[in-house]
Every structure is written in structure tokens, then in C-alpha cells.
C-alpha atoms as a PDB file:
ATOM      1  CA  UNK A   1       7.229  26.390  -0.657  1.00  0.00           C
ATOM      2  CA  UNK A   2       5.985  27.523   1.941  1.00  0.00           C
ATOM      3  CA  UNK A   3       2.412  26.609   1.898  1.00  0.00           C
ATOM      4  CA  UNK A   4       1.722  23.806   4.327  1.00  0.00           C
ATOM      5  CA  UNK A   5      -1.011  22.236   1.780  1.00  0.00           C
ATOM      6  CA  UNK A   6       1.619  21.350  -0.878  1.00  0.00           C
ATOM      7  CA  UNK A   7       2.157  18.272  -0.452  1.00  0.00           C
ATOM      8  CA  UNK A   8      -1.718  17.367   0.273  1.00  0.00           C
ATOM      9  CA  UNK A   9      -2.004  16.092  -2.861  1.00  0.00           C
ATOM     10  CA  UNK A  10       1.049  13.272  -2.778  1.00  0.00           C
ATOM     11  CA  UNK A  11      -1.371  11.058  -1.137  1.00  0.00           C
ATOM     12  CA  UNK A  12      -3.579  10.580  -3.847  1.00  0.00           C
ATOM     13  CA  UNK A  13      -1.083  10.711  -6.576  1.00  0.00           C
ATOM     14  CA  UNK A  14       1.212   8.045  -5.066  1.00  0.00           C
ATOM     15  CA  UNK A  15      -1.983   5.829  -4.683  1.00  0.00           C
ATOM     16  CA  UNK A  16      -3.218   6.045  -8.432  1.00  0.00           C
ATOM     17  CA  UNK A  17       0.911   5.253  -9.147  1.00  0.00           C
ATOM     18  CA  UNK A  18       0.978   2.389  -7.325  1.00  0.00           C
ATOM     19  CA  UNK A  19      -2.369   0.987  -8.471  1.00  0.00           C
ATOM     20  CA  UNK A  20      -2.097   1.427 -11.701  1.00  0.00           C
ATOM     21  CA  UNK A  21       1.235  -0.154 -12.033  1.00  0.00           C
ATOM     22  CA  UNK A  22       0.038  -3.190 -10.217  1.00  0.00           C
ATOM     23  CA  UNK A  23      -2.886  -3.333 -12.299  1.00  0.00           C
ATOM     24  CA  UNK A  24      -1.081  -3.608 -15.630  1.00  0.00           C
ATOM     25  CA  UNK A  25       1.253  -6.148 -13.809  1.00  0.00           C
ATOM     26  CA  UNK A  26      -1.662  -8.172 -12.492  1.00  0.00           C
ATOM     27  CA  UNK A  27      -3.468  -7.489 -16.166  1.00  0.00           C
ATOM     28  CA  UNK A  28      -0.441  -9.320 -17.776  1.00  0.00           C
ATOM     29  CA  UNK A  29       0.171 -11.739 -15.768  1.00  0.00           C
ATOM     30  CA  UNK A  30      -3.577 -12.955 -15.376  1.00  0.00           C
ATOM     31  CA  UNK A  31      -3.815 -12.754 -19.221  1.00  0.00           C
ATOM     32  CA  UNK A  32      -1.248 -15.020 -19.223  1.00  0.00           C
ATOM     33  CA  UNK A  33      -2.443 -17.742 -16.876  1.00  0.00           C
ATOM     34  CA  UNK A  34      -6.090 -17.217 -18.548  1.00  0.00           C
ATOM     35  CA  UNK A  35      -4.576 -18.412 -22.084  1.00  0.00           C
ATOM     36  CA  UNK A  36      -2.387 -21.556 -20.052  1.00  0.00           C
ATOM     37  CA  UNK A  37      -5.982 -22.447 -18.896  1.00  0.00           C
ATOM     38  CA  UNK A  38      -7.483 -21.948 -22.451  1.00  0.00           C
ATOM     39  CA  UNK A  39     -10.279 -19.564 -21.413  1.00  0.00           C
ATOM     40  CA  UNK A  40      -8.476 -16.812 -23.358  1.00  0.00           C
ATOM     41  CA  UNK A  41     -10.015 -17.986 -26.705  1.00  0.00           C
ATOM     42  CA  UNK A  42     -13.429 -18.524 -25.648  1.00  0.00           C
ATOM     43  CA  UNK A  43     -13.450 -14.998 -23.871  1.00  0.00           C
ATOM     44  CA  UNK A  44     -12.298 -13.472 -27.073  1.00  0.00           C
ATOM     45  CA  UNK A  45     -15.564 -14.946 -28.453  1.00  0.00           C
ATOM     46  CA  UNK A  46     -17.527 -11.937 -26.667  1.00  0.00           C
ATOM     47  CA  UNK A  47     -15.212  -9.735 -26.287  1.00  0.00           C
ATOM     48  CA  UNK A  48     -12.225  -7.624 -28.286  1.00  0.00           C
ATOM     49  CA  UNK A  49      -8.577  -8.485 -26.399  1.00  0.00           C
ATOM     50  CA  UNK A  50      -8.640  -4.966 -25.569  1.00  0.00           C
ATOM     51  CA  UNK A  51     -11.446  -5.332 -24.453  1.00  0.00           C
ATOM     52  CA  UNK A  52     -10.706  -7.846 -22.146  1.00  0.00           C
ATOM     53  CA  UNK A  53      -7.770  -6.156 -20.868  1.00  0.00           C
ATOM     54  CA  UNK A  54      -9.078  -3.177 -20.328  1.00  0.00           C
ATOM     55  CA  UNK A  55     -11.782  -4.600 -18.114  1.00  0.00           C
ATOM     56  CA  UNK A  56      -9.392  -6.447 -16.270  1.00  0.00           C
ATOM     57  CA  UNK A  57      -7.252  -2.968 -15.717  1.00  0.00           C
ATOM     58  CA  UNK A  58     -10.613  -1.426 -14.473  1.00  0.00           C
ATOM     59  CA  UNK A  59     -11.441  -4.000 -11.678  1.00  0.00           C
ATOM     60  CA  UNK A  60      -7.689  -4.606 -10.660  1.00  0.00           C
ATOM     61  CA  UNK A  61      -7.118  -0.677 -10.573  1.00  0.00           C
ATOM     62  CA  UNK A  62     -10.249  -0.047  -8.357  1.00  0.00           C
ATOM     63  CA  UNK A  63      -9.279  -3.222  -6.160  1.00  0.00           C
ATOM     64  CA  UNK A  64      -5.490  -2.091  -5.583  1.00  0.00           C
ATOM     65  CA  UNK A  65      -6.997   1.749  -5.207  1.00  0.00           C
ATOM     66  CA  UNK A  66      -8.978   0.561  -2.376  1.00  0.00           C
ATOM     67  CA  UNK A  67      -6.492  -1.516  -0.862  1.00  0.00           C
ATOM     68  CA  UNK A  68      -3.750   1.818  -0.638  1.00  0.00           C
ATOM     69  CA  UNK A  69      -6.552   4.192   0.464  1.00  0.00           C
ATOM     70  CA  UNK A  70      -7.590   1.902   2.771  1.00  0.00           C
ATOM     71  CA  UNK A  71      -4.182   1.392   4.171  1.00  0.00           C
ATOM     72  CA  UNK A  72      -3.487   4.995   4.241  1.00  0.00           C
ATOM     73  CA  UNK A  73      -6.466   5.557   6.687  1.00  0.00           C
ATOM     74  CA  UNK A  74      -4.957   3.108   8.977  1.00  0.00           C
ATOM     75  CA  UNK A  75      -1.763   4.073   8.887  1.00  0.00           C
ATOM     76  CA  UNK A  76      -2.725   7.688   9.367  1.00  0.00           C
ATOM     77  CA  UNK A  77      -4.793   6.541  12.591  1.00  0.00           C
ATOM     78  CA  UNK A  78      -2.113   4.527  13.578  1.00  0.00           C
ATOM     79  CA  UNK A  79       0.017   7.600  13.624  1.00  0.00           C
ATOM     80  CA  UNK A  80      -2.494  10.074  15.683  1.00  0.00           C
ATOM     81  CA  UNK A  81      -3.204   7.291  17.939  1.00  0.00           C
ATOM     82  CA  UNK A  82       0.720   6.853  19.053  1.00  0.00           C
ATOM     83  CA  UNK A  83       1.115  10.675  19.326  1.00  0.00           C
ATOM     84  CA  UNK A  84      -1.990  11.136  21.398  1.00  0.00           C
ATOM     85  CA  UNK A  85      -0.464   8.260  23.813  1.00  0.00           C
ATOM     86  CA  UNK A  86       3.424   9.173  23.271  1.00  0.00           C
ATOM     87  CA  UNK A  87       3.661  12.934  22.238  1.00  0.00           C
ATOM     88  CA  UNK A  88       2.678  16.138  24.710  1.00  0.00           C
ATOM     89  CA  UNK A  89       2.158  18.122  20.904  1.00  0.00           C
ATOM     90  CA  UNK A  90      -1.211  19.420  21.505  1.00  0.00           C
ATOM     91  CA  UNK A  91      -0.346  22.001  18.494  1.00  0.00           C
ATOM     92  CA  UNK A  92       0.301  18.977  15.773  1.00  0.00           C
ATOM     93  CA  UNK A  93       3.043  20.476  14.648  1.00  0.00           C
ATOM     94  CA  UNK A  94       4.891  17.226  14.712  1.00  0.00           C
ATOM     95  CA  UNK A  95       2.055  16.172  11.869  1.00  0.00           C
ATOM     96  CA  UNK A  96       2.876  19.148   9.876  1.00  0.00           C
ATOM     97  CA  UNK A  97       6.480  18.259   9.722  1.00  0.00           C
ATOM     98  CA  UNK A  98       5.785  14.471   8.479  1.00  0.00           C
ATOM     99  CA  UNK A  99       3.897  15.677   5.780  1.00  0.00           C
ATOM    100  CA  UNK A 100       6.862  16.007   3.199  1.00  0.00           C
ATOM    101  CA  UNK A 101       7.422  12.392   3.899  1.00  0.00           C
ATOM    102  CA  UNK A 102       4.648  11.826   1.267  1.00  0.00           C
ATOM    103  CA  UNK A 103       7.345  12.561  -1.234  1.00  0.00           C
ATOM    104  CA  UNK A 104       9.036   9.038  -0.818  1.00  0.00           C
ATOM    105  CA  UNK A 105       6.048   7.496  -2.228  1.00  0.00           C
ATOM    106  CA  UNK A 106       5.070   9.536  -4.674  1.00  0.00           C
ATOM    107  CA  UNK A 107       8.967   8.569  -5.903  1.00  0.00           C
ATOM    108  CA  UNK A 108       7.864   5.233  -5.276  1.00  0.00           C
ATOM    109  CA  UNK A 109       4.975   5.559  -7.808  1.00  0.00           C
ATOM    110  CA  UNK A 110       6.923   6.929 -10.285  1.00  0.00           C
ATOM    111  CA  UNK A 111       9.635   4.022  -9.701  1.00  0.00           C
ATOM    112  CA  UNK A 112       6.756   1.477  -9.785  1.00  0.00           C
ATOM    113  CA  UNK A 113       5.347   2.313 -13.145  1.00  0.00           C
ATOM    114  CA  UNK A 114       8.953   1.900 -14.549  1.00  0.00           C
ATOM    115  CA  UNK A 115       9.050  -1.725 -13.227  1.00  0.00           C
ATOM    116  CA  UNK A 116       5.373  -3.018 -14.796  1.00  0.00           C
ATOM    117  CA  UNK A 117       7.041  -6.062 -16.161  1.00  0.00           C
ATOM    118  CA  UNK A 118       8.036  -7.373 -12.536  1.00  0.00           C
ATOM    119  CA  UNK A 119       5.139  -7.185  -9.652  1.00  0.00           C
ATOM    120  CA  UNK A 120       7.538  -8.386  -7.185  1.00  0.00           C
ATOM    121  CA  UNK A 121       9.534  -5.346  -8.061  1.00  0.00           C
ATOM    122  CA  UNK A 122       6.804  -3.427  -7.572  1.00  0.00           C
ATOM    123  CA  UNK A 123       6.276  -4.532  -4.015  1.00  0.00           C
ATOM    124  CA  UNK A 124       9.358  -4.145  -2.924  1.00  0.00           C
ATOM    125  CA  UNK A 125       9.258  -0.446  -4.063  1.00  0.00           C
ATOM    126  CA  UNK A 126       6.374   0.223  -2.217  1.00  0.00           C
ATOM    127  CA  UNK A 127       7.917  -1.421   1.397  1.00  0.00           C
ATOM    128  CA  UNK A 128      11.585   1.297   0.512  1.00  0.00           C
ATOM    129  CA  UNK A 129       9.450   3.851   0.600  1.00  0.00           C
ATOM    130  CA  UNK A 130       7.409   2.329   3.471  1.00  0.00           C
ATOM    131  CA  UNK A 131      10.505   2.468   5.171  1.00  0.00           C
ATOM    132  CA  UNK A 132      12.056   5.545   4.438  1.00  0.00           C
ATOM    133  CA  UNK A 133       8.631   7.349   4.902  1.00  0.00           C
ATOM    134  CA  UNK A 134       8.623   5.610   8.591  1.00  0.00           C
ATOM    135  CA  UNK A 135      12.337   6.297   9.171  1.00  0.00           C
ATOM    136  CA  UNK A 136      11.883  10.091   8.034  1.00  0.00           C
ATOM    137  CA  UNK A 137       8.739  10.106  10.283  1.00  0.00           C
ATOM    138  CA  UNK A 138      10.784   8.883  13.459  1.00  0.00           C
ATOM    139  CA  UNK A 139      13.561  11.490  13.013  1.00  0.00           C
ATOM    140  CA  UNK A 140      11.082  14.184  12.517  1.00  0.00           C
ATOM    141  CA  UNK A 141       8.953  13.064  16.080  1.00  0.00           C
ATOM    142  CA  UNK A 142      12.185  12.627  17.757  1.00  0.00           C
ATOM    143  CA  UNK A 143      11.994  16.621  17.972  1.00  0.00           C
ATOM    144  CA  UNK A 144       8.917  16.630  19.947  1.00  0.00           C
ATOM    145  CA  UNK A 145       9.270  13.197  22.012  1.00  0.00           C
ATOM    146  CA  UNK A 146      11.499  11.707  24.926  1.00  0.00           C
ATOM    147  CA  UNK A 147      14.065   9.472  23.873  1.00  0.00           C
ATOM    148  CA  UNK A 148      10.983   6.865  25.947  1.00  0.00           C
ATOM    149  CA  UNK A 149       8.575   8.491  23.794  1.00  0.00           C
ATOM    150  CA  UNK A 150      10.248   7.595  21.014  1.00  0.00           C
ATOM    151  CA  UNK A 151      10.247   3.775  21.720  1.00  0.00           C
ATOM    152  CA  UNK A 152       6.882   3.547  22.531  1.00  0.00           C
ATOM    153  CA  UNK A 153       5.895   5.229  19.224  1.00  0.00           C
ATOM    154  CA  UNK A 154       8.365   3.078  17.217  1.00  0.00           C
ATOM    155  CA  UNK A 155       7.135  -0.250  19.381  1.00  0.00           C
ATOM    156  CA  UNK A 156       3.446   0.699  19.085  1.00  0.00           C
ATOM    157  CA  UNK A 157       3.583   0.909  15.112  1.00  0.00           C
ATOM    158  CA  UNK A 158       5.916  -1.925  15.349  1.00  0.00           C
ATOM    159  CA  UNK A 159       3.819  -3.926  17.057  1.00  0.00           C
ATOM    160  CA  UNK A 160       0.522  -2.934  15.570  1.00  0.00           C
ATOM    161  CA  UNK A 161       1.672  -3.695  11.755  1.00  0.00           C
ATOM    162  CA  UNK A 162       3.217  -6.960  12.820  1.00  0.00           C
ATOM    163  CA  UNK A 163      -0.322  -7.936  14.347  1.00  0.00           C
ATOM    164  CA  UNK A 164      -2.240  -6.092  11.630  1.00  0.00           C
ATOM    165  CA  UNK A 165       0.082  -8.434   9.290  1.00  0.00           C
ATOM    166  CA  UNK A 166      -0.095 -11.835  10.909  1.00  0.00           C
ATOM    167  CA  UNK A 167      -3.347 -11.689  11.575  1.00  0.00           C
ATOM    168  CA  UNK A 168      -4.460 -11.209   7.619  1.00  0.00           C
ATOM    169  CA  UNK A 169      -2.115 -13.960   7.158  1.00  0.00           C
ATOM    170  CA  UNK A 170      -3.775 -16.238   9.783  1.00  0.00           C
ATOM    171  CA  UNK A 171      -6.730 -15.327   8.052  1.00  0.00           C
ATOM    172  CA  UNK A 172      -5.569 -16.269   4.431  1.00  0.00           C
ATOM    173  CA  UNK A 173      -4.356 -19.700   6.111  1.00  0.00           C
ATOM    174  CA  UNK A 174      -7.761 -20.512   7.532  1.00  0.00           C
ATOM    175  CA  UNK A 175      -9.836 -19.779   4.384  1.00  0.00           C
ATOM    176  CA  UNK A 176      -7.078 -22.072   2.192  1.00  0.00           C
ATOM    177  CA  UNK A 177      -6.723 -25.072   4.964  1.00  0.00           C
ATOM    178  CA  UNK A 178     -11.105 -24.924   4.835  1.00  0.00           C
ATOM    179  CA  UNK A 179     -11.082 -24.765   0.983  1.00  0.00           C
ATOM    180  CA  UNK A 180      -8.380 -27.591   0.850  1.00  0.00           C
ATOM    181  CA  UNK A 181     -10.525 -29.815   3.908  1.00  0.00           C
ATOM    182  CA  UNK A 182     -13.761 -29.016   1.844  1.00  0.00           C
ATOM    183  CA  UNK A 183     -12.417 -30.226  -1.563  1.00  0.00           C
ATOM    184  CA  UNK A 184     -13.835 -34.013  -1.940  1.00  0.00           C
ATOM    185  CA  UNK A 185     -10.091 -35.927  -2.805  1.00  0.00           C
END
């Protein structure tokens, strides 16, 4: 095709993929620990198990919906920021051409909701085709950049993920160690 807007929509479809087969991943496995606890029964009380289940799908889909979107705006900053410091594109023609890479996670989706049963599975989909995406993206900048242009991009998403990453783990770590310190044992 030659239409540069065909692939606008991979975005959006590879999100709903991927959240949706997390969701019924998370659904099972949270029914599962919710009837080891023995809250199962009593919620079956008020409501049908399909009911139950499909309210569960509902908030985990919207959660894991945010969660992609919201990493896809990052990401996509991320990637104007490093051009604007690393690329002399002033056309964005070196956007246009990552645009296909979409393609590896709409795959991705479509791999994910074959693997519902196994969440870990799932994951690890989503970070190939995190990886091939930023491996397709490199190739197709290395067109427009220095070969020093090139290593700055790659070391400024490098570097910004790795931050992005540690820091949410940090995070996590300090909300757990004051939960733990704030429990009276």
C-alpha cells in the first residue's frame, strides 16, 4: 500500500490484543486465588460466576489498556525526543519509515491471545516484539543518522527505559518494605 496512514491503526489494535489477553489471564488466575482464599463462594452469593468474571475482565482490561496506551505515549516521546537531539531530519521522514514497525506487535497480539493460559508467556511476547520493533526502528534511523548518531539514539532509549524501569521498581520496593515495617508482627 501505498498510503502512509495504513498502518495508523496497528497501534490501537495491538493494545486491545494485548489487554485483553492479559485480562483473561489475570481473570483466571485471580479466580483462582479468590476460591484458595474462600471468598469465591460468598461472592457468588451476589453475584452470577459470570458475573463475577466478567467484571473482573472489565476492570483488568481497562487497567492493562491504560497501562499500553500509556506506554505508547512515552515511548513515542521517547522517540521524537532522541531524533530532535540525534537526527538533522527536519522532514520526519525517518518517522514515516518506523511506522510499519507497528506490525510486530500487532503479531504480538495475535500471538498473545493464543497463549491466555500462561501470563508469563504473554509477557515475554510483548518484550520479542519490543525488541524487534526497536531493532527494526534502529536499522530504519541508521539511514538518516551518523554512525555517532546512532549510539546516542540507541544509548538515550537505552538509558531512559533502564531508568524509567528501575525507578518503578525502586518504587514498588519502597511501598512493600513500608507495608511490611507498618504491619504490627
Amino acid at each position: 500500500m501505498k498510503n502512509t496512514y495504513f498502518t495508523s491503526y496497528f497501534p490501537l489494535i495491538a493494545i486491545l490484543l494485548f489487554s485483553t489477553s492479559l485480562s483473561i489471564s489475570t481473570v483466571s488466575e485471580i479466580v483462582g486465588l479468590l476460591k484458595r482464599l474462600g471468598v469465591y463462594g460468598g461472592m457468588l452469593e451476589f453475584f452470577s460466576e459470570s458475573g463475577i468474571k466478567l467484571a473482573l475482565f472489565t476492570v483488568f482490561a481497562l487497567i492493562y489498556f491504560m497501562v499500553f496506551s500509556a506506554l505508547k505515549l512515552i515511548s513515542d516521546t521517547v522517540t521524537e525526543l532522541s531524533l530532535l537531539f540525534f537526527s538533522k531530519d527536519a522532514e520526519g521522514e525517518s518517522l514515516k519509515k518506523i511506522r510499519l514497525g507497528s506490525a510486530f506487535y500487532l503479531a504480538g497480539g495475535g500471538v498473545s491471545l493464543l497463549l491466555v493460559q500462561f501470563g508469563a508467556a504473554i509477557i515475554a511476547v510483548f518484550l520479542l516484539a519490543t525488541v524487534c520493533y526497536f531493532i527494526f526502528a534502529v536499522y530504519q534511523f541508521s539511514f538518516f543518522l551518523t554512525s555517532f548518531s546512532l549510539i546516542g539514539l540507541v544509548l538515550f532509549h537505552v538509558l531512559f527505559w533502564s531508568v524509567f524501569l528501575f525507578g518503578i521498581l525502586y518504587i514498588c520496593m519502597k511501598l512493600y518494605n513500608s507495608l511490611l515495617a507498618s504491619l504490627p508482627i
